[in-house]
N, C-alpha and C. Protein backbone atom coordinates (compact mmCIF):
# COMPACT_ATOMS: atom_id res chain seq x y z
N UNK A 1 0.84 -1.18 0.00
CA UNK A 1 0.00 0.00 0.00
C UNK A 1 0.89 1.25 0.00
N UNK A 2 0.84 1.83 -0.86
CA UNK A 2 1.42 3.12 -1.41
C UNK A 2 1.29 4.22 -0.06
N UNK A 3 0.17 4.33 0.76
CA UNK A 3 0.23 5.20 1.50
C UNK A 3 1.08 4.85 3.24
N UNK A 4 1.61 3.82 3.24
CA UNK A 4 2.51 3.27 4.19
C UNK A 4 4.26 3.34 3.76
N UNK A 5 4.03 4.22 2.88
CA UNK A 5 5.21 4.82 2.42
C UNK A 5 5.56 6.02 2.97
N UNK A 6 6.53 6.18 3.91
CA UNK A 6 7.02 7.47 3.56
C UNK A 6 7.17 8.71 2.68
N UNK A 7 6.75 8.53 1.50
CA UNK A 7 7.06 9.29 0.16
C UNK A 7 7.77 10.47 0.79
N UNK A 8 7.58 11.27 1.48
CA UNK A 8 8.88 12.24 1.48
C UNK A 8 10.14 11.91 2.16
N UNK A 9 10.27 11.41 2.90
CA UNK A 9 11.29 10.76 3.45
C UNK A 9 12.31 10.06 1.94
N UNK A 10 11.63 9.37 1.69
CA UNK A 10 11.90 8.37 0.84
C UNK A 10 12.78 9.51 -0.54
N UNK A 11 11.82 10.34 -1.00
CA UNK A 11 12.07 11.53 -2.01
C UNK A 11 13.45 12.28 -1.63
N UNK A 12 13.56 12.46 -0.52
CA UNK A 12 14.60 13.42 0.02
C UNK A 12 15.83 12.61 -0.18
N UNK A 13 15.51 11.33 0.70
CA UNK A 13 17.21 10.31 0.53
C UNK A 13 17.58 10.30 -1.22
N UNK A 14 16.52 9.95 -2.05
CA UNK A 14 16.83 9.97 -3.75
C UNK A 14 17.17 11.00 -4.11
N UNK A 15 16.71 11.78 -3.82
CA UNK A 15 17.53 13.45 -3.74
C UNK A 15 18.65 13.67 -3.54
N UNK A 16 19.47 13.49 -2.13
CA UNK A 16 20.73 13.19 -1.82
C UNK A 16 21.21 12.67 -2.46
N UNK A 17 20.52 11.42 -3.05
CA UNK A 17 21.63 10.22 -3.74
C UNK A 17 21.93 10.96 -4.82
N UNK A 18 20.96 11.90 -5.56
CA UNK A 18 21.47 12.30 -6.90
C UNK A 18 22.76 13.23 -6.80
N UNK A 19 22.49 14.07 -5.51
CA UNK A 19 23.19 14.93 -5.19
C UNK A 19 24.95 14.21 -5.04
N UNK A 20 24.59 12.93 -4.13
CA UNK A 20 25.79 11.87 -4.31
C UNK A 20 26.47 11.71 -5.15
N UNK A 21 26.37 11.51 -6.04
CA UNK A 21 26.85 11.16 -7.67
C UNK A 21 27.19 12.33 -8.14
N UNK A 22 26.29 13.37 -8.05
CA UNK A 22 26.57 14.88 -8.97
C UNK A 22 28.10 15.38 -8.22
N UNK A 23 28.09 15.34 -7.20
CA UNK A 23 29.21 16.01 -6.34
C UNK A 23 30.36 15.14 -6.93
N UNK A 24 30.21 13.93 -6.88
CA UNK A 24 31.49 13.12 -7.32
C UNK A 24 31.85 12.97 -8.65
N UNK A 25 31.20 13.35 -9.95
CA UNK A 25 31.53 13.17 -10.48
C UNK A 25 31.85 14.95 -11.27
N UNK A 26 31.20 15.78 -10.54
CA UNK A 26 31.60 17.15 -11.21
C UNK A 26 33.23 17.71 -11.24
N UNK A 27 34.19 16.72 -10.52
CA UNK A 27 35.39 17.37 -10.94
C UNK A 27 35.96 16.91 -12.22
N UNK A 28 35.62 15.27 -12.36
CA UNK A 28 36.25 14.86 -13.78
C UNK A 28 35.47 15.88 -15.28
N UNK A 29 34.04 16.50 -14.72
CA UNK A 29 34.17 17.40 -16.34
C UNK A 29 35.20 18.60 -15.84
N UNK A 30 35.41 18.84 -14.97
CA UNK A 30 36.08 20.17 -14.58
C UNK A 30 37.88 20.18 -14.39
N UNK A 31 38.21 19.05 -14.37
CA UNK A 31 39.57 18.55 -14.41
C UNK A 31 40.48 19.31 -15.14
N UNK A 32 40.43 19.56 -16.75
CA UNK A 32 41.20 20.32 -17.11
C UNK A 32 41.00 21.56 -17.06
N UNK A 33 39.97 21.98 -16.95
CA UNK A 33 40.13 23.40 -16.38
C UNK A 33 40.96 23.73 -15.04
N UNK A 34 40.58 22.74 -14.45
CA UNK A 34 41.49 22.86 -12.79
C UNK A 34 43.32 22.61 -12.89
N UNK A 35 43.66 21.74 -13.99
CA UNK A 35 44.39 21.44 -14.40
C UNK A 35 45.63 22.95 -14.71
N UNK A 36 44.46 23.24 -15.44
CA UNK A 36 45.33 24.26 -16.16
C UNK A 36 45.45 25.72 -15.37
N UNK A 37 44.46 26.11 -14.54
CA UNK A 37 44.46 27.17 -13.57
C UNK A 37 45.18 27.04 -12.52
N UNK A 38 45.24 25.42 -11.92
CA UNK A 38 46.23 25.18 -10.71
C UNK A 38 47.77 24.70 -11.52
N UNK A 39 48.28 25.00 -12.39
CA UNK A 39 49.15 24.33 -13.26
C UNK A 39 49.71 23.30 -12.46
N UNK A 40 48.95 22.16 -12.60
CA UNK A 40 49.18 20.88 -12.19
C UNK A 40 49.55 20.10 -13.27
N UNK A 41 50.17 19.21 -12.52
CA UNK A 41 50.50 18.09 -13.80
C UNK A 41 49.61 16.92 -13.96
N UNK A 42 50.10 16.17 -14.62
CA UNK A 42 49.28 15.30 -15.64
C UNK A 42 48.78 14.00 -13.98
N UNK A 43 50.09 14.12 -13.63
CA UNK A 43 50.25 13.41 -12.39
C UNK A 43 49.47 14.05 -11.31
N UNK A 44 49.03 14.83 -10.94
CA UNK A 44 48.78 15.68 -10.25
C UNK A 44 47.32 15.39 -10.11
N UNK A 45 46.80 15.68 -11.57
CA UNK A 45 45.13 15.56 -11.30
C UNK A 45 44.80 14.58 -11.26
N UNK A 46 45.42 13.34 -11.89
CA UNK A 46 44.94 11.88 -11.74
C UNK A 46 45.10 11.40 -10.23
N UNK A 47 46.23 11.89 -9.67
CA UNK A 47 46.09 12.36 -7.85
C UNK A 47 44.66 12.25 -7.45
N UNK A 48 44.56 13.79 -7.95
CA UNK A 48 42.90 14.53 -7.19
C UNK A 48 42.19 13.78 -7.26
N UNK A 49 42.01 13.52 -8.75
CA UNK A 49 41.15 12.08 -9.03
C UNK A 49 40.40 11.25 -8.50
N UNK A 50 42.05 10.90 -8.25
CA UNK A 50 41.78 9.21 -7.43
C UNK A 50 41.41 9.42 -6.25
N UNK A 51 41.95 10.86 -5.66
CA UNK A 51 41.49 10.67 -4.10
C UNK A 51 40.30 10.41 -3.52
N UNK A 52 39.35 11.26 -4.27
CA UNK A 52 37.93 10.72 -3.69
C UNK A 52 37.77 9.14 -3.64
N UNK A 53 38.26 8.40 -4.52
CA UNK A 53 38.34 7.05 -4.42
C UNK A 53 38.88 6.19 -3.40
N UNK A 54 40.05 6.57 -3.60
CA UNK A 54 41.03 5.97 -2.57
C UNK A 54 40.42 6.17 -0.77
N UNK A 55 39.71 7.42 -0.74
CA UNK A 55 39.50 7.85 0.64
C UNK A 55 37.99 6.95 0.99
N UNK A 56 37.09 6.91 -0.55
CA UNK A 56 35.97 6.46 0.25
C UNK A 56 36.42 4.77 0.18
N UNK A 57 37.05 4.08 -0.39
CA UNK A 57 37.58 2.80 -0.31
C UNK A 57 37.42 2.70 1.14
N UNK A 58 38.48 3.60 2.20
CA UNK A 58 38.48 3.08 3.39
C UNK A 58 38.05 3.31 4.16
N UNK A 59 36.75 4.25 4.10
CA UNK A 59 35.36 4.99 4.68
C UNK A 59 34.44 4.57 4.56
N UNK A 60 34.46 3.62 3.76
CA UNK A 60 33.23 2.88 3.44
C UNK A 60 32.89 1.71 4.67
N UNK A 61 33.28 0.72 4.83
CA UNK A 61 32.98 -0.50 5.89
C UNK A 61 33.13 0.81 7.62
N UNK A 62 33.58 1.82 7.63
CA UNK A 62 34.10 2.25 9.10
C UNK A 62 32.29 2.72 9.04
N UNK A 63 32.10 3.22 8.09
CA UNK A 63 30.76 4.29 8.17
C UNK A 63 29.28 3.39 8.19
N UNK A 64 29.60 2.09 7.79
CA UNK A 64 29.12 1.09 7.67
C UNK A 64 28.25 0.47 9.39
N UNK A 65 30.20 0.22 9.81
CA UNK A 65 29.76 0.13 11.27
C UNK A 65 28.79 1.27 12.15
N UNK A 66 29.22 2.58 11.81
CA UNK A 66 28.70 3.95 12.61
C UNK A 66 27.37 3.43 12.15
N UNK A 67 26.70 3.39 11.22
CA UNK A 67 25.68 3.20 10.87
C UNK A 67 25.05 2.24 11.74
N UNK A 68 25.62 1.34 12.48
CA UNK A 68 25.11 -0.11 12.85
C UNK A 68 24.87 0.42 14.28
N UNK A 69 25.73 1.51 14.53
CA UNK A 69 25.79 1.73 16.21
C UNK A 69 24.91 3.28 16.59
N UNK A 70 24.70 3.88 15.10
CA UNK A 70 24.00 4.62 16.00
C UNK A 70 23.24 5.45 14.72
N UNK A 71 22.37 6.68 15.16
CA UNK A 71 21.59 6.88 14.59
C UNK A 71 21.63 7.52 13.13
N UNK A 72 21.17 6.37 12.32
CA UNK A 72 21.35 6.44 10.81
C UNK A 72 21.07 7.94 10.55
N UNK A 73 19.93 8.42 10.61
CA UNK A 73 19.30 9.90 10.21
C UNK A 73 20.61 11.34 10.83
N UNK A 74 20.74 11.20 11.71
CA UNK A 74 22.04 11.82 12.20
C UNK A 74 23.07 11.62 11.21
N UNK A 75 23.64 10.82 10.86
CA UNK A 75 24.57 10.60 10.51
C UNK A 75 24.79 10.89 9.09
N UNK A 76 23.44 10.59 8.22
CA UNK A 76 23.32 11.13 6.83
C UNK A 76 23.03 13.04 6.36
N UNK A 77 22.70 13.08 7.65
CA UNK A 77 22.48 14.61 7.57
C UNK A 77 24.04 15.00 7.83
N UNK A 78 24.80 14.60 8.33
CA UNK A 78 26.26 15.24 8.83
C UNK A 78 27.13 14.84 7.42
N UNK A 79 27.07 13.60 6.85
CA UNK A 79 27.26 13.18 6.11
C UNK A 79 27.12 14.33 5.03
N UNK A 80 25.74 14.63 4.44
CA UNK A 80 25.49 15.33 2.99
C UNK A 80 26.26 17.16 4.15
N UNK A 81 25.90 17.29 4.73
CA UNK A 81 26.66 18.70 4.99
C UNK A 81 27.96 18.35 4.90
N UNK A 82 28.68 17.49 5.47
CA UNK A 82 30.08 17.26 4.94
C UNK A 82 30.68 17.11 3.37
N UNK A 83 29.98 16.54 2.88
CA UNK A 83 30.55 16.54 1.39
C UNK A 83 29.70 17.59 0.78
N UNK A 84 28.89 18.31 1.07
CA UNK A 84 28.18 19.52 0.60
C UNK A 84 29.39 20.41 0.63
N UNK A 85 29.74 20.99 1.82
CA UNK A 85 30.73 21.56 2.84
C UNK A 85 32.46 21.96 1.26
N UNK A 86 32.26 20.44 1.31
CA UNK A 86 34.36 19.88 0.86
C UNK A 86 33.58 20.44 -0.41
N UNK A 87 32.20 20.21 -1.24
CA UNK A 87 32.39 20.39 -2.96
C UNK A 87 32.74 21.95 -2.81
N UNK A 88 32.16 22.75 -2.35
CA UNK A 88 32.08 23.81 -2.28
C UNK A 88 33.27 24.36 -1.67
N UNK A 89 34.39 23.94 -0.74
CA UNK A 89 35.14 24.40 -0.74
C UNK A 89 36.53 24.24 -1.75
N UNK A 90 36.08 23.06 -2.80
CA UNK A 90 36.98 22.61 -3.64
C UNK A 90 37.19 23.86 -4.53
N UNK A 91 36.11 25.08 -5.07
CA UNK A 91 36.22 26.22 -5.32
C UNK A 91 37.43 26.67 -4.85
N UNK A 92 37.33 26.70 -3.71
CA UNK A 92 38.41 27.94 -3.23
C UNK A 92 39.82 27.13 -2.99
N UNK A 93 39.73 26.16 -3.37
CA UNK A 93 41.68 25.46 -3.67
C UNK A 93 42.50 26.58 -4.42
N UNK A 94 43.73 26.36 -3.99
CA UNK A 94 44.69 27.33 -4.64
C UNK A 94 46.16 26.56 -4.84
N UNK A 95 45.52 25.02 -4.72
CA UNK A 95 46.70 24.36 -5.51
C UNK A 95 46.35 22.34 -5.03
N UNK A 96 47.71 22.03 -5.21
CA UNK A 96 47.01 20.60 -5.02
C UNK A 96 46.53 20.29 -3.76
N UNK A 97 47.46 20.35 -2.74
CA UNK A 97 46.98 19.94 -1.55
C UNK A 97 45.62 20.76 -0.77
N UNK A 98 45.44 21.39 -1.41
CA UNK A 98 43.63 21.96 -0.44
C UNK A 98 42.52 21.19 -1.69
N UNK A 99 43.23 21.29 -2.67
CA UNK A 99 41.93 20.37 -3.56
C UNK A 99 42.00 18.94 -3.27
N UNK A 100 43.26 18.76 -2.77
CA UNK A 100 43.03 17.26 -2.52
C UNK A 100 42.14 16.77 -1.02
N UNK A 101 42.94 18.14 0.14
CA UNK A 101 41.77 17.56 1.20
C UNK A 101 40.12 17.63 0.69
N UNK A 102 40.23 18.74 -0.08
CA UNK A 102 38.50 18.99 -0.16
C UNK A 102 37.89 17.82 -0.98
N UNK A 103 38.29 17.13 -1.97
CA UNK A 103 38.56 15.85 -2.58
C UNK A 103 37.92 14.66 -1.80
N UNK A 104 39.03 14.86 -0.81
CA UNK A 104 39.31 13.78 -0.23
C UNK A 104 38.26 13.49 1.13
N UNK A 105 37.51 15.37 1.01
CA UNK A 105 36.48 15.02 2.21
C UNK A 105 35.42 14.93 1.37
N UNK A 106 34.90 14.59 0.11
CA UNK A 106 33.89 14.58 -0.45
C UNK A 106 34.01 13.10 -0.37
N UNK A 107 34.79 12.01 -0.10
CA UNK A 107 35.02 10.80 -0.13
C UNK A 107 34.32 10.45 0.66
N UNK A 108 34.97 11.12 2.35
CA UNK A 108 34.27 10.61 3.51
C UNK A 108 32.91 10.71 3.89
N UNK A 109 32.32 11.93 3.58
CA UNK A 109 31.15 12.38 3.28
C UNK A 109 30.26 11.12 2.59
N UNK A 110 30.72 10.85 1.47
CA UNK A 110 29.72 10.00 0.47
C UNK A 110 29.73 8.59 0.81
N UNK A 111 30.90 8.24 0.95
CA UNK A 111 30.99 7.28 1.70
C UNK A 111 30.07 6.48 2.73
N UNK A 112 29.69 7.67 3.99
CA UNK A 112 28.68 7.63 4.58
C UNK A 112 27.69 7.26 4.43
N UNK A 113 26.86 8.43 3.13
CA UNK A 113 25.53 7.88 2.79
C UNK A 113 25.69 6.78 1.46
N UNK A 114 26.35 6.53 1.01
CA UNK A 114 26.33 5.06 0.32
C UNK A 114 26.27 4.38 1.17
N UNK A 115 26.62 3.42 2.53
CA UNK A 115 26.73 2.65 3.11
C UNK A 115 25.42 2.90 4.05
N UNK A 116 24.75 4.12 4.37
CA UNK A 116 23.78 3.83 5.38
C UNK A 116 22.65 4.71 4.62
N UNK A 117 22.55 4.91 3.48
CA UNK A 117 21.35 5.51 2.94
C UNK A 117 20.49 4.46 2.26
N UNK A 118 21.04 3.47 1.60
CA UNK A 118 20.32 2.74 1.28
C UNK A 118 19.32 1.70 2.58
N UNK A 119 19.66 1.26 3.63
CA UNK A 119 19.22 1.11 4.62
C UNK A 119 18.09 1.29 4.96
N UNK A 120 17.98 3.03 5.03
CA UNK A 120 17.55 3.87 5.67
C UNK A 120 16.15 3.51 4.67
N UNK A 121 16.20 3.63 3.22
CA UNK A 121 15.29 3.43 2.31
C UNK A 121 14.35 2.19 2.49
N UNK A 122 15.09 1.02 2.84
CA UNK A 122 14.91 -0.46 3.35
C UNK A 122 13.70 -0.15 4.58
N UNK A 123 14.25 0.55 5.34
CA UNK A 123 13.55 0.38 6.81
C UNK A 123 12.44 1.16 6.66
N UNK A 124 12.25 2.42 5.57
CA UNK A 124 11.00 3.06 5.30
C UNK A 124 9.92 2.59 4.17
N UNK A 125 10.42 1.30 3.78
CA UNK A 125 9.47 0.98 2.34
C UNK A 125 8.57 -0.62 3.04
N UNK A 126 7.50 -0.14 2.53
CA UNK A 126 7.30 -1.92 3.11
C UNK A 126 7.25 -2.53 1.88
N UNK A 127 7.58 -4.55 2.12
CA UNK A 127 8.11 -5.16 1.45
C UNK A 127 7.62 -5.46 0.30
N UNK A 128 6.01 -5.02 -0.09
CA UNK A 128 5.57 -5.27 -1.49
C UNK A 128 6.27 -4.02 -2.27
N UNK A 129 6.96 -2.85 -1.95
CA UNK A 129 7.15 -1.94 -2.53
C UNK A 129 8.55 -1.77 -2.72
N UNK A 130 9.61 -2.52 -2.02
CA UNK A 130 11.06 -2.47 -2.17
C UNK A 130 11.87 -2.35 -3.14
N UNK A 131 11.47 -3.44 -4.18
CA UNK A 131 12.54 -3.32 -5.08
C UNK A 131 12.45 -1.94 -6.06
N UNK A 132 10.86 -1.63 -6.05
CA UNK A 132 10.45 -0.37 -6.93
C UNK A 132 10.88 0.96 -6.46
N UNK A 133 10.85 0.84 -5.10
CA UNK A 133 11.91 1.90 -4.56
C UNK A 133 13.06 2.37 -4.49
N UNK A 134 13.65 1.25 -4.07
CA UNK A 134 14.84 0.83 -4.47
C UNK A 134 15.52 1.16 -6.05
N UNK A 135 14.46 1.02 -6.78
CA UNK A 135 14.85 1.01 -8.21
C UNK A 135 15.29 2.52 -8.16
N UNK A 136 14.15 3.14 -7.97
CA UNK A 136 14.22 4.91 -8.31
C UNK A 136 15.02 5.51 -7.07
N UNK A 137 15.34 4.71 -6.16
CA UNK A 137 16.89 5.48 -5.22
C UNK A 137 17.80 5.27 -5.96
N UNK A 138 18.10 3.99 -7.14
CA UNK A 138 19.54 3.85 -7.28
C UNK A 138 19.35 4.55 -8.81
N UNK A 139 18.17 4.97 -9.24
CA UNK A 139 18.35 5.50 -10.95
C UNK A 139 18.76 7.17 -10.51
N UNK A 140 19.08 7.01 -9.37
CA UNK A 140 19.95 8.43 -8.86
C UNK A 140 21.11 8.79 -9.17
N UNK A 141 22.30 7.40 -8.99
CA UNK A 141 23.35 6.89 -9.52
C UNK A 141 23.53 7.52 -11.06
N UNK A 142 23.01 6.42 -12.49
CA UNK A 142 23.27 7.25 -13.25
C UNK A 142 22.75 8.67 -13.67
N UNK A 143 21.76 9.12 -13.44
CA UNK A 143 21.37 10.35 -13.36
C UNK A 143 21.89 11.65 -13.00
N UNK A 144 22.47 11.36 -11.50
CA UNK A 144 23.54 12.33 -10.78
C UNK A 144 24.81 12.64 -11.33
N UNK A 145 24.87 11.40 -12.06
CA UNK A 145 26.77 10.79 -12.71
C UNK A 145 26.69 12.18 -13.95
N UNK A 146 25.77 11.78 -14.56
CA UNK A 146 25.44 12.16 -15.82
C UNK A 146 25.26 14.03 -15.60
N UNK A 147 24.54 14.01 -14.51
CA UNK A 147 24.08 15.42 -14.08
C UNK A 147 25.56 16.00 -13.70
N UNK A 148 26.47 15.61 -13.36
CA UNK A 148 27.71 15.48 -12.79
C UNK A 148 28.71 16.26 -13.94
N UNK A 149 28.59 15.51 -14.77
CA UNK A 149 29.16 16.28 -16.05
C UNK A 149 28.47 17.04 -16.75
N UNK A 150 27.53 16.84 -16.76
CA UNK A 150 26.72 18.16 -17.43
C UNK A 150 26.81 19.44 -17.27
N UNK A 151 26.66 19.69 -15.55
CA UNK A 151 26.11 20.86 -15.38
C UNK A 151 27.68 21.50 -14.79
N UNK A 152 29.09 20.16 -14.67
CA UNK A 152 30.21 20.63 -14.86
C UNK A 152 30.63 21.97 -15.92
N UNK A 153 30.20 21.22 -16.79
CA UNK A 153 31.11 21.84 -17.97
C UNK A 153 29.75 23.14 -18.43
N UNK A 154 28.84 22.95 -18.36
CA UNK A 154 27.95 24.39 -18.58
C UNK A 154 28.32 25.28 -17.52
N UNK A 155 28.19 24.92 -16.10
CA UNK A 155 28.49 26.16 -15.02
C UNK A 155 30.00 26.26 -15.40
N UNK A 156 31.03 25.91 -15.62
CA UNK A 156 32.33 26.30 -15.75
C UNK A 156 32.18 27.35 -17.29
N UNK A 157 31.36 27.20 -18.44
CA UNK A 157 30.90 28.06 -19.22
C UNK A 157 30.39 29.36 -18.68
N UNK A 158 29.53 29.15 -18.12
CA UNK A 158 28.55 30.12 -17.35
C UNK A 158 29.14 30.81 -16.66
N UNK A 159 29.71 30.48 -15.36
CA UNK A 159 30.58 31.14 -14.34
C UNK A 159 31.87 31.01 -13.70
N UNK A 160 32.65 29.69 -14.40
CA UNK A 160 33.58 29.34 -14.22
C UNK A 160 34.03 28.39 -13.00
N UNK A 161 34.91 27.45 -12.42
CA UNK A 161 35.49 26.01 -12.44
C UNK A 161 34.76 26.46 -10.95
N UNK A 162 35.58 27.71 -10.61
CA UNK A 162 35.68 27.73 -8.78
C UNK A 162 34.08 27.72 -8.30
N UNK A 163 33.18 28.78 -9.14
CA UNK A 163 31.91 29.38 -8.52
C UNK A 163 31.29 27.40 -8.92
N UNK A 164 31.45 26.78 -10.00
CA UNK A 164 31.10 25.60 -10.31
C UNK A 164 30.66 24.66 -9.25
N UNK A 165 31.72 24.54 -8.56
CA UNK A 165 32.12 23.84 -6.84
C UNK A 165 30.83 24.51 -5.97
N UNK A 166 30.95 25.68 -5.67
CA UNK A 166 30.25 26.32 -5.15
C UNK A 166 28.63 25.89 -5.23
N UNK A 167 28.35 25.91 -6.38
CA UNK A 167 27.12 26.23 -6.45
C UNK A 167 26.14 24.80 -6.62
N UNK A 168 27.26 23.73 -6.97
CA UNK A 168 26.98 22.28 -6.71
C UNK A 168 26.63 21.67 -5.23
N UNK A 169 27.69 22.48 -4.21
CA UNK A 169 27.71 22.15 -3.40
C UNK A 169 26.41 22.71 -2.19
N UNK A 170 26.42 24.01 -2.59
CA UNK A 170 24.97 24.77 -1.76
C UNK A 170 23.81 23.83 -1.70
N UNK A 171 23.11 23.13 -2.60
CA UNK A 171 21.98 22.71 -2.13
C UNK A 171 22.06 21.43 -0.91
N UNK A 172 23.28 21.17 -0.91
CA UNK A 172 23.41 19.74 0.42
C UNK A 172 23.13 20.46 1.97
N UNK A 173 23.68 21.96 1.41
CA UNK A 173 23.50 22.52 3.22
C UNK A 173 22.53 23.21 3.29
């Protein structure tokens, strides 16, 4: 029964999730622009890159546990303000190492709600309605990815790499 749904609850986490994906993937359209303003090397940005990777690799199972011990909803809200927080300060880098922490806190951040957002979706859907829910939390994934580069490379048109960060990042907080 459709009305034993949360629907806003439910709307908001798919929201995030898109927001998930958009944040992570808006530096690879923005890379060479960052590239070339931070005159970094070739080595350098595949760095930045990777860091979000590398960081949520080992943020992932820790955030996993937090999730197990304490209160999921807390934790996703600290979560999207944290990587809200790092996209938006990835703007104001002024070379590798502040783009890499800010990088590298969009990791920990996402990290988070990958591991305890889906959950959260689980515990608000009842079971004739799961997988359909489920479906449209994770068509967030490519959507966000996609939204990710898109609205990269138009806002870096529009207003350029730094305000880009910025303005990706405002709607999480």
């Amino acid at each position: 029964d459709m009305k034993k749904i949360p629907v806003y609850a439910v709307a908001v986490l798919t929201f995030c999730n898109l927001f998930n994906y958009l944040d992570r993937n808006i530096f690879n359209s923005l890379a060479p622009f960052i590239k070339t303003d931070l005159d970094l090397s070739h080595v350098q940005i595949g760095l930045l890159a990777s860091a979000f990777n590398v960081i949520y690799i080992f943020a992932c199972p820790f955030m996993g546990l937090l999730g197990d011990k304490y209160k999921r909803p807390k934790i996703l809200a600290a979560a999207v303000f944290m990587w809200s927080i790092a996209t938006a300060l990835a703007g104001f880098a002024r070379g590798f190492w502040s783009m890499a922490v800010a990088r590298s806190s969009v990791g920990i951040g996402e990290a988070a709600y990958s591991s305890i957002g889906p959950s959260l979706v689980e515990d608000y859907t009842p079971t004739a309605w799961k997988s359909r829910i489920m479906a449209v939390f994770l068509l967030a994934l490519p959507v966000g990815s996609a939204l990710g580069y898109l609205l990269g490379g138009y806002l870096h048109e529009a207003i350029g790499w730094r305000q880009a960060f910025i303005v990706i990042g405002a709607p999480g907080l």
